[in-house]
C-alpha atoms as a PDB file:
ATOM      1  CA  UNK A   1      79.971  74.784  98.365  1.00  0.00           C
ATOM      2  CA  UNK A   2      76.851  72.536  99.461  1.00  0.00           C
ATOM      3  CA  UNK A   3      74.206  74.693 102.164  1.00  0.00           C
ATOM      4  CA  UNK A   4      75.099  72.269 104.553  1.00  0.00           C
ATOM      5  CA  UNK A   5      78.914  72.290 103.662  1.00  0.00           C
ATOM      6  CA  UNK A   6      78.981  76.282 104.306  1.00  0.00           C
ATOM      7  CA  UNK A   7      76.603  76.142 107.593  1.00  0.00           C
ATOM      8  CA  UNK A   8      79.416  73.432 109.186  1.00  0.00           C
ATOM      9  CA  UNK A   9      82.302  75.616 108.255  1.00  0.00           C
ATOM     10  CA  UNK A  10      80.485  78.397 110.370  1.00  0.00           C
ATOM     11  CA  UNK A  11      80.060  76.397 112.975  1.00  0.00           C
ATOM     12  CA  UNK A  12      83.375  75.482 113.075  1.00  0.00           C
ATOM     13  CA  UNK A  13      84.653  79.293 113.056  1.00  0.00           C
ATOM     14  CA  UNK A  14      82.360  80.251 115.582  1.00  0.00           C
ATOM     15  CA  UNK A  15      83.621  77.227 117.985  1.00  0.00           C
ATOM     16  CA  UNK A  16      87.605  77.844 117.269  1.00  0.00           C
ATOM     17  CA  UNK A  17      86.528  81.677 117.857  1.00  0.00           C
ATOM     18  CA  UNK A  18      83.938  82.091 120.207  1.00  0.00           C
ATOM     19  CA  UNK A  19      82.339  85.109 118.501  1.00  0.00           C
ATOM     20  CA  UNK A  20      82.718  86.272 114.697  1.00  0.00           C
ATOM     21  CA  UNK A  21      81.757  89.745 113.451  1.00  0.00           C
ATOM     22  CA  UNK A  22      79.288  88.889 110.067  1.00  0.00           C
ATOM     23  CA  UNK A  23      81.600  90.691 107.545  1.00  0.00           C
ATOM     24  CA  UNK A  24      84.714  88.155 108.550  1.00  0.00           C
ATOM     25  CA  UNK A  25      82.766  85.472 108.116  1.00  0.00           C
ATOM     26  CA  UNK A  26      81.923  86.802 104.699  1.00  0.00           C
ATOM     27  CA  UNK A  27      85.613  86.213 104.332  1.00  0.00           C
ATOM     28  CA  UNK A  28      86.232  83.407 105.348  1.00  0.00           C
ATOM     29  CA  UNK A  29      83.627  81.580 104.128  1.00  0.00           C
ATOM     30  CA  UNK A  30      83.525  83.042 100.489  1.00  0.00           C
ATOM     31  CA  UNK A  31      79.713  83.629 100.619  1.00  0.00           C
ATOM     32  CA  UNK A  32      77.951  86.700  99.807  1.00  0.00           C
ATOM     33  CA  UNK A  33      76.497  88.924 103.098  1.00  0.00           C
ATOM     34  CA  UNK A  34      72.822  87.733 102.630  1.00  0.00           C
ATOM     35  CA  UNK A  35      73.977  84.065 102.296  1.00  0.00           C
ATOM     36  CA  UNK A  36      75.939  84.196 105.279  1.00  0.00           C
ATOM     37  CA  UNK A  37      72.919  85.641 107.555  1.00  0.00           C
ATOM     38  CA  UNK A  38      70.440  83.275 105.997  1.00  0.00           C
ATOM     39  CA  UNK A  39      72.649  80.728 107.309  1.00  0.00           C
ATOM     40  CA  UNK A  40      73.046  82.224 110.758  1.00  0.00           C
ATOM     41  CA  UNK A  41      69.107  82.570 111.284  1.00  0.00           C
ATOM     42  CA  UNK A  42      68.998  78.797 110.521  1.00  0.00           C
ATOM     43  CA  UNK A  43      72.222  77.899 113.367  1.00  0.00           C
ATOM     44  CA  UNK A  44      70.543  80.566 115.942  1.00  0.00           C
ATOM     45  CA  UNK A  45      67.216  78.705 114.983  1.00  0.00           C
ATOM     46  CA  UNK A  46      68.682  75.561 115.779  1.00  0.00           C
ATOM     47  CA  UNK A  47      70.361  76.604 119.159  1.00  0.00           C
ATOM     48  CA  UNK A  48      73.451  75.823 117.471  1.00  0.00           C
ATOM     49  CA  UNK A  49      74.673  80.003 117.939  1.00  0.00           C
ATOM     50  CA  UNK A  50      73.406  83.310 119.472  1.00  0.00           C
ATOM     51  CA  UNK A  51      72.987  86.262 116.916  1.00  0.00           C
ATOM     52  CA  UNK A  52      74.975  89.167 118.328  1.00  0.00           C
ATOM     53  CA  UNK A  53      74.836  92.364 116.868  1.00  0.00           C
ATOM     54  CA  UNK A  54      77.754  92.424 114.069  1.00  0.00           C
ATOM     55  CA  UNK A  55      77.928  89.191 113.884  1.00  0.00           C
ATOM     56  CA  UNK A  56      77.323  85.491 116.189  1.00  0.00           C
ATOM     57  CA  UNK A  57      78.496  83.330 118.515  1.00  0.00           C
ATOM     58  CA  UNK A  58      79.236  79.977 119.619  1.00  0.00           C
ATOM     59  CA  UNK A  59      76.410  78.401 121.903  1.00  0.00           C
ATOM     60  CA  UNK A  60      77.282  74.408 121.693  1.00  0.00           C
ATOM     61  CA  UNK A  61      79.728  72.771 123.914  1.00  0.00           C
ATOM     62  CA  UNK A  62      82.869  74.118 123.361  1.00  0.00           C
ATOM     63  CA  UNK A  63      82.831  74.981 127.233  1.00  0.00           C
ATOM     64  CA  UNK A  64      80.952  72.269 129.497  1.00  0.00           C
ATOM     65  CA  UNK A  65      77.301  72.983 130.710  1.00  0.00           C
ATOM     66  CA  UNK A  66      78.055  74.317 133.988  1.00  0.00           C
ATOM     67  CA  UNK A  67      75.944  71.514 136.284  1.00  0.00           C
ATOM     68  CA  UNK A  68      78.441  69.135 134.427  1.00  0.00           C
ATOM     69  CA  UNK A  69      81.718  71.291 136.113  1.00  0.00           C
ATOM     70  CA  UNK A  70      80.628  71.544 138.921  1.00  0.00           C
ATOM     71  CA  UNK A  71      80.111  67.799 139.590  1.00  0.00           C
ATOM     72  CA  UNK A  72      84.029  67.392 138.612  1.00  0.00           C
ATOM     73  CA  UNK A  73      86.366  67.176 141.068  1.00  0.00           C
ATOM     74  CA  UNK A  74      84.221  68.441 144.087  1.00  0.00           C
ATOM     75  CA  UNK A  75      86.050  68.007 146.757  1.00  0.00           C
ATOM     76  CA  UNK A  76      89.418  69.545 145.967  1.00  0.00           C
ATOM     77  CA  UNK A  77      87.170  72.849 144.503  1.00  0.00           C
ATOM     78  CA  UNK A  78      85.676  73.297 148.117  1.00  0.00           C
ATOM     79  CA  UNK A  79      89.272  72.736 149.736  1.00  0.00           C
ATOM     80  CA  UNK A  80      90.978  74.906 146.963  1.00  0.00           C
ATOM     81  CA  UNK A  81      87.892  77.866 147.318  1.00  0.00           C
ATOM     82  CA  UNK A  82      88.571  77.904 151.544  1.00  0.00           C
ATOM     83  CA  UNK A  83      91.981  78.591 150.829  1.00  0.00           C
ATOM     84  CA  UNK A  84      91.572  81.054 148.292  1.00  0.00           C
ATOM     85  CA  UNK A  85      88.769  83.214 150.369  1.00  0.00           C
ATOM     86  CA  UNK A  86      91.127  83.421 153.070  1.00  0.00           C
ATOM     87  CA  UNK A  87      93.828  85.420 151.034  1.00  0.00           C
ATOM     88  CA  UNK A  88      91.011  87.830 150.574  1.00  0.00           C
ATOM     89  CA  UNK A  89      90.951  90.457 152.987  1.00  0.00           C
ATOM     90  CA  UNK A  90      87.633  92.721 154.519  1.00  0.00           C
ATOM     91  CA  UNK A  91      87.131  95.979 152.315  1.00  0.00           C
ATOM     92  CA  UNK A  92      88.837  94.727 149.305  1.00  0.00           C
ATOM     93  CA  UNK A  93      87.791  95.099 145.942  1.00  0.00           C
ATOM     94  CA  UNK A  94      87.746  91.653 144.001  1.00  0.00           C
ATOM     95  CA  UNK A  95      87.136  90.175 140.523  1.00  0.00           C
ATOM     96  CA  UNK A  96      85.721  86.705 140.487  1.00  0.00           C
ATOM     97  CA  UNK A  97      85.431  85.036 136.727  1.00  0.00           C
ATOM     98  CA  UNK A  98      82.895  82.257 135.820  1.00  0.00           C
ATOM     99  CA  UNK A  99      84.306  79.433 136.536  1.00  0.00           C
ATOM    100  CA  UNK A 100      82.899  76.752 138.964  1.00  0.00           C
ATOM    101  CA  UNK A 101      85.303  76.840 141.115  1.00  0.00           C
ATOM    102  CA  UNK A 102      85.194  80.801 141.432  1.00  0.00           C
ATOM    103  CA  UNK A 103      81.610  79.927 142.326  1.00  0.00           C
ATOM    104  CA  UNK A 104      82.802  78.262 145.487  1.00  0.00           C
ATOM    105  CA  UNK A 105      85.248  81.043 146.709  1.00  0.00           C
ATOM    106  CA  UNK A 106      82.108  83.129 145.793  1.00  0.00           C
ATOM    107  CA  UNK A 107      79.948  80.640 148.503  1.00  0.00           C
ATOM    108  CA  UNK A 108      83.423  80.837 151.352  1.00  0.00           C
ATOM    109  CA  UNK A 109      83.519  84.920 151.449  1.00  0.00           C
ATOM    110  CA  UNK A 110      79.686  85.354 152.708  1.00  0.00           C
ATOM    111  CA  UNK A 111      79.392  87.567 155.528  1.00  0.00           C
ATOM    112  CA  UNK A 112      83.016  89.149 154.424  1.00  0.00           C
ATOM    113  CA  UNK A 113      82.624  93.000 153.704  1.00  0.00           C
ATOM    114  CA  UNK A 114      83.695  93.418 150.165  1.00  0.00           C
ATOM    115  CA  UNK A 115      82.989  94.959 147.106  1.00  0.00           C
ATOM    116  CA  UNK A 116      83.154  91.938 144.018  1.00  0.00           C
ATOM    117  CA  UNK A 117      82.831  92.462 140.562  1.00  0.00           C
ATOM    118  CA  UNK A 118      81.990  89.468 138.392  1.00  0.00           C
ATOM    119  CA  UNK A 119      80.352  88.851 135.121  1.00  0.00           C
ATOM    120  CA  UNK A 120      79.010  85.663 136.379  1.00  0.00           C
ATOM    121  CA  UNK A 121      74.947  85.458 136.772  1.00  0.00           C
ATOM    122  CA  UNK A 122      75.323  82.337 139.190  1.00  0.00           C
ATOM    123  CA  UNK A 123      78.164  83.916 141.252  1.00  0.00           C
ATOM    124  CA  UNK A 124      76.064  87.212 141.346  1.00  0.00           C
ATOM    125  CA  UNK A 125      72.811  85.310 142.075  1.00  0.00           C
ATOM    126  CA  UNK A 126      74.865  83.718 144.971  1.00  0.00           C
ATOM    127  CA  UNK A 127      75.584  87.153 146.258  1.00  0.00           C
ATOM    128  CA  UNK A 128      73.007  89.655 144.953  1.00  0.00           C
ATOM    129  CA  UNK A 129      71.205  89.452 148.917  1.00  0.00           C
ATOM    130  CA  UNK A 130      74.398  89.776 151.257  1.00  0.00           C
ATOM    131  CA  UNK A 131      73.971  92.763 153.032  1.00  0.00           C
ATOM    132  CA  UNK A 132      78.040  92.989 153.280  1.00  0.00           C
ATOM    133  CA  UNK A 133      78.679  92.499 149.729  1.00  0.00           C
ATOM    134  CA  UNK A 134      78.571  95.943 147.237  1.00  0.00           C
ATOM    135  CA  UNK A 135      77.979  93.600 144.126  1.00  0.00           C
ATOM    136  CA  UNK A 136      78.946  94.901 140.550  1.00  0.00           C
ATOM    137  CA  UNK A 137      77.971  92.292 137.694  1.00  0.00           C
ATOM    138  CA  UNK A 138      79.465  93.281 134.318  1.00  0.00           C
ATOM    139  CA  UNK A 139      77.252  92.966 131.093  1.00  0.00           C
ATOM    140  CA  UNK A 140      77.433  91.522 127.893  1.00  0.00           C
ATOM    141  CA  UNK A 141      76.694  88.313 125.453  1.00  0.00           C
ATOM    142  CA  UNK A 142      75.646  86.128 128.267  1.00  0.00           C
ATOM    143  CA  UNK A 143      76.844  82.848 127.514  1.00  0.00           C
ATOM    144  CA  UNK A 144      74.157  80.215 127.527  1.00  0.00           C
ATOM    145  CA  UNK A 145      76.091  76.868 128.697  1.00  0.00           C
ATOM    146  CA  UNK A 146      77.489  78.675 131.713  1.00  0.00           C
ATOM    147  CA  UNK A 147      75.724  82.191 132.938  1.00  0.00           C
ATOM    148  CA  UNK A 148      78.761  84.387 131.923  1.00  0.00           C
ATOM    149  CA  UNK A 149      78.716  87.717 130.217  1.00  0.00           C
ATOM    150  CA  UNK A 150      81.496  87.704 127.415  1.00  0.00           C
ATOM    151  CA  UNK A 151      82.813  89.591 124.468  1.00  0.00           C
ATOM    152  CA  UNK A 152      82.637  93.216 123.308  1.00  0.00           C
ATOM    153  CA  UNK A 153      80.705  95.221 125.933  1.00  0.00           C
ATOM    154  CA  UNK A 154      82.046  92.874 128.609  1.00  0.00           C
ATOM    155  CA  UNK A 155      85.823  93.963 127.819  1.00  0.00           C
ATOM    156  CA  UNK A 156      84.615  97.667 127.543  1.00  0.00           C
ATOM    157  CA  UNK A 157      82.855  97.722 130.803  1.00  0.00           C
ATOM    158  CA  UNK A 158      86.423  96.246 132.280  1.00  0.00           C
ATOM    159  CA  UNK A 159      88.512  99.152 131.114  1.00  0.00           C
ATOM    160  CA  UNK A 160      86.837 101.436 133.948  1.00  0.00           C
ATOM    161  CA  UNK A 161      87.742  99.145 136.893  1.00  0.00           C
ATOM    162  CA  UNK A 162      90.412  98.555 139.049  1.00  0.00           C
ATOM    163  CA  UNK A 163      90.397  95.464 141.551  1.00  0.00           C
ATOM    164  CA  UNK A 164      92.647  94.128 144.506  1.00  0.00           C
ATOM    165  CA  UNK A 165      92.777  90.625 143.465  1.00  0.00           C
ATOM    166  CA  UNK A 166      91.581  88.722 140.636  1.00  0.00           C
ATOM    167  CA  UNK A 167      90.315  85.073 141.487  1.00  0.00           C
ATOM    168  CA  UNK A 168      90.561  83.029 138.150  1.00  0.00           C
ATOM    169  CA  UNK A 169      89.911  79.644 137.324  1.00  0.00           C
ATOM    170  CA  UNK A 170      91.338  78.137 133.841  1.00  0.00           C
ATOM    171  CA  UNK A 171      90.782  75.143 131.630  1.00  0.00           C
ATOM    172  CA  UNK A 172      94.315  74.063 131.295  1.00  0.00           C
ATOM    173  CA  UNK A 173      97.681  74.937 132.497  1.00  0.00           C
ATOM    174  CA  UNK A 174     101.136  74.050 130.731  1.00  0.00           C
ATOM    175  CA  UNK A 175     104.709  75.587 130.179  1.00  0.00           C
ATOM    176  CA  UNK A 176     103.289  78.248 127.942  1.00  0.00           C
ATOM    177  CA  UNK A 177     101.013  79.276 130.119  1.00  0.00           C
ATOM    178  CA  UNK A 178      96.988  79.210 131.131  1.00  0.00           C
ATOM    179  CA  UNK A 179      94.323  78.611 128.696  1.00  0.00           C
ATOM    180  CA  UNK A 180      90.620  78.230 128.316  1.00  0.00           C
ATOM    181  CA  UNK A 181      88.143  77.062 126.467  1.00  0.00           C
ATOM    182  CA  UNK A 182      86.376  79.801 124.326  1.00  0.00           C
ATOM    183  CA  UNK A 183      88.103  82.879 122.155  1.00  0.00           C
ATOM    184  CA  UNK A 184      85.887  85.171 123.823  1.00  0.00           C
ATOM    185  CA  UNK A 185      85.674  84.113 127.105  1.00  0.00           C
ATOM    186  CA  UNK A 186      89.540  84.537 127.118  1.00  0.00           C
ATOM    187  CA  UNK A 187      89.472  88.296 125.721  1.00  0.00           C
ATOM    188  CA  UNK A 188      87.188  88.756 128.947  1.00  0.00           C
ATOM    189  CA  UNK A 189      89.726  87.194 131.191  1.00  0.00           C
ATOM    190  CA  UNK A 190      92.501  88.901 129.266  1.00  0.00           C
ATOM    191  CA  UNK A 191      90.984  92.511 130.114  1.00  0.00           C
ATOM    192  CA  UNK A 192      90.159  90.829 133.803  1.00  0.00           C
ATOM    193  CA  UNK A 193      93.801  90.797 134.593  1.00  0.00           C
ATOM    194  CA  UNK A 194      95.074  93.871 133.361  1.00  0.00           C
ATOM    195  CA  UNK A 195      92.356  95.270 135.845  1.00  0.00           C
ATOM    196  CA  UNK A 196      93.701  93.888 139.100  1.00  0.00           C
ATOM    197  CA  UNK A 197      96.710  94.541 140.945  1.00  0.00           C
ATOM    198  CA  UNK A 198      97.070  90.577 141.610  1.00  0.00           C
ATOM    199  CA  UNK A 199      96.086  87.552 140.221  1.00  0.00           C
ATOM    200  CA  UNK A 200      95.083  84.024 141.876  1.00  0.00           C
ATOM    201  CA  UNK A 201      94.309  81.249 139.283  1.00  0.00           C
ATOM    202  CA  UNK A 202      92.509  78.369 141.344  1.00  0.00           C
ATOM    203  CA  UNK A 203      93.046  74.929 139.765  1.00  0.00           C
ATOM    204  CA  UNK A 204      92.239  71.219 140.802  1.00  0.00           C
ATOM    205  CA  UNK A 205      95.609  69.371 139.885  1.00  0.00           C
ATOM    206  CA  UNK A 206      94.085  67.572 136.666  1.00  0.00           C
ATOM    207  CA  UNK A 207      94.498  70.630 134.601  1.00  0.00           C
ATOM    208  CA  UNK A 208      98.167  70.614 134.789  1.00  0.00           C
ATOM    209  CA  UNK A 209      99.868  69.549 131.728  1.00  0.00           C
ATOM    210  CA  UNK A 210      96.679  70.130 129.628  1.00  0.00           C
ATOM    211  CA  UNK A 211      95.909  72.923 126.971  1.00  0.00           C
ATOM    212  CA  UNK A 212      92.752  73.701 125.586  1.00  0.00           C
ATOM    213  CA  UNK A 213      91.407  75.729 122.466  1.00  0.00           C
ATOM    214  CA  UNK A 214      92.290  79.726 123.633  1.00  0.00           C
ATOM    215  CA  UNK A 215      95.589  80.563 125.131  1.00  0.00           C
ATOM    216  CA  UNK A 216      95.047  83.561 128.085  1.00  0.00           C
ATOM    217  CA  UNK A 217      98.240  84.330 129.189  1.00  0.00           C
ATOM    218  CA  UNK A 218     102.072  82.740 130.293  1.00  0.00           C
ATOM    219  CA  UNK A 219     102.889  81.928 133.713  1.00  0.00           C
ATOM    220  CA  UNK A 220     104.497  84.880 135.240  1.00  0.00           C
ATOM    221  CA  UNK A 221     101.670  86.852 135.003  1.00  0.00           C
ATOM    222  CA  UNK A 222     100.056  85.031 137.816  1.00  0.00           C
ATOM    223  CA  UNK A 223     100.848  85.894 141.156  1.00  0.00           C
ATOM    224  CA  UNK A 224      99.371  83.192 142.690  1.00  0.00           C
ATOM    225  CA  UNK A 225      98.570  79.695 142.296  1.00  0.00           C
ATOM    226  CA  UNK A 226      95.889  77.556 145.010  1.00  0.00           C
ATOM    227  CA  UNK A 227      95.650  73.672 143.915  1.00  0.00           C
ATOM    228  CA  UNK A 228      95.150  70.531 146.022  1.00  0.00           C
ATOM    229  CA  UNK A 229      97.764  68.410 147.015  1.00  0.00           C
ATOM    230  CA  UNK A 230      97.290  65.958 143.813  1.00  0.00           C
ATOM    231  CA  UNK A 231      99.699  68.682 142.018  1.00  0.00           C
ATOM    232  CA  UNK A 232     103.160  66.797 140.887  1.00  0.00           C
ATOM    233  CA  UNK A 233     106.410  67.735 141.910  1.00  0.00           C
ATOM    234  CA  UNK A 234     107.625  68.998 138.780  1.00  0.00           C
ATOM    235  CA  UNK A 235     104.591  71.101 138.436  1.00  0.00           C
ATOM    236  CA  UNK A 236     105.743  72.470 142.261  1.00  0.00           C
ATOM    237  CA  UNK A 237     108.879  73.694 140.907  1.00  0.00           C
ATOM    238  CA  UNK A 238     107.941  74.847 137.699  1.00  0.00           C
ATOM    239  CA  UNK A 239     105.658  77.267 139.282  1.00  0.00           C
ATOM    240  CA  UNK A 240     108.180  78.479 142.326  1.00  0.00           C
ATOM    241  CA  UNK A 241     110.368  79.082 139.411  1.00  0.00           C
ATOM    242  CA  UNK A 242     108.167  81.380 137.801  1.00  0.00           C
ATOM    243  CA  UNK A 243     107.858  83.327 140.582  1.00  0.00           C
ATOM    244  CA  UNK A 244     104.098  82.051 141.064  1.00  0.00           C
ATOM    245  CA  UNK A 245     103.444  82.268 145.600  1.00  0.00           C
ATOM    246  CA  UNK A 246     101.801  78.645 145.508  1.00  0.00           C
ATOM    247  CA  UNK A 247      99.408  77.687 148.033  1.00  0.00           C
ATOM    248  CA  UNK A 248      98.485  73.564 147.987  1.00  0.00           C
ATOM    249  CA  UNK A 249      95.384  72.057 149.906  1.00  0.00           C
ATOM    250  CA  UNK A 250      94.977  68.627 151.431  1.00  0.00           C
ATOM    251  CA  UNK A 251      91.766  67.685 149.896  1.00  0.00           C
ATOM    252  CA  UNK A 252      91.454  64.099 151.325  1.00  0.00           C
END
């Protein structure tokens, strides 16, 4: 296999996966140890990954840059974050993922007195100086495009905490479920929800019907759903059906 040959197939492993450990990519790839790192100093040279320890991940655009998501869709994420902060009540424990629209229930429950955990650096830098806010950021591989602490130590740090509510957003929603963009990112998310008592995905309407790389979980293990009004009727039904509480903002 040509240098170039083996360093795309890496690539391509890391994207589909998110992170790799070195000795499967060994594996997969057919190359000896020493080849396979020789080729991972050139991607993390490159900005193409991030060397982990045991192994890389994916730092290209697999996920958007996170200026570029939060430009999309603007106004229903400010009407679909108001919503969602009210459901939050004072004194309450809650998870908030990376997403940008997370970010804007982070900006609605200033002044609220609440404990939040997130592994999101802009969400935390949003809170880290409200007096009323107990802030607990979780650690990890923090993910270049978009601020977020992922993979291994991220999911360990998870198993010790128990939340109220979850606030999630997603990349795509369909029949089978909720998915996202990134293998690891998902794992997180995965470990995020067996960690709270109940979970609110909020979603803009244009990710219904969509599916993207990861799969996180099937519908009924969301408890509730906040969207804008752009949501179809179908979609409406669907969700009452799987016994998803959905709450649907006028963003006009």
């Amino acid at each position: 296999m040509l240098v170039e040959e083996r360093r795309a197939k890496i690539l391509n492993i890391l994207e589909n996966k998110g992170f790799t450990s070195l000795q499967d990519l060994v594996d997969l790839v057919e190359a000896s140890e020493s080849t396979i790192r020789r080729d991972l100093e050139h991607l993390d040279g490159i900005g193409q990954i991030r060397r982990t320890r045991g192994g890389a991940a994916y730092a290209g655009d697999s996920l958007w840059a996170f200026e570029d998501r939060r430009s999309h869709s603007t106004r229903e994420k400010g009407q679909i974050a108001k919503a969602a902060a009210e459901l939050i009540e004072p004194g309450e424990t809650v998870l908030l993922d990376g997403g940008t629209t997370t970010l804007e229930v982070a900006r609605e429950l200033i002044g609220k007195p609440l404990q939040v955990v997130t592994n999101s650096l802009p969400v935390a830098n949003l809170l880290v100086n409200q007096p009323n806010i107990e802030l607990v950021m979780i650690g990890g591989y923090l993910y270049p495009k978009t601020g977020v602490a992922l993979g291994p130590l991220s999911v360990a740090a998870l198993s010790d905490i128990r939340a109220r509510r979850l606030v999630i957003s997603v990349g795509g929603i369909t029949e089978k479920g909720l998915f996202n963009s990134n293998a690891l990112l998902v794992a997180t998310e995965q470990k995020m929800i067996e960690a709270a008592d109940e979970v609110i995905v909020v979603s803009d309407s244009s990710k219904f019907g969509h599916s993207a790389l990861a799969h996180l979980c099937p519908l009924d293990v969301v408890d509730r759903m906040v969207v804008d009004s752009g949501i179809a009727d179908e979609w409406r039904g669907l969700l009452r059906n799987s016994g998803i509480d959905l709450t649907i903002v006028d963003a006009a």
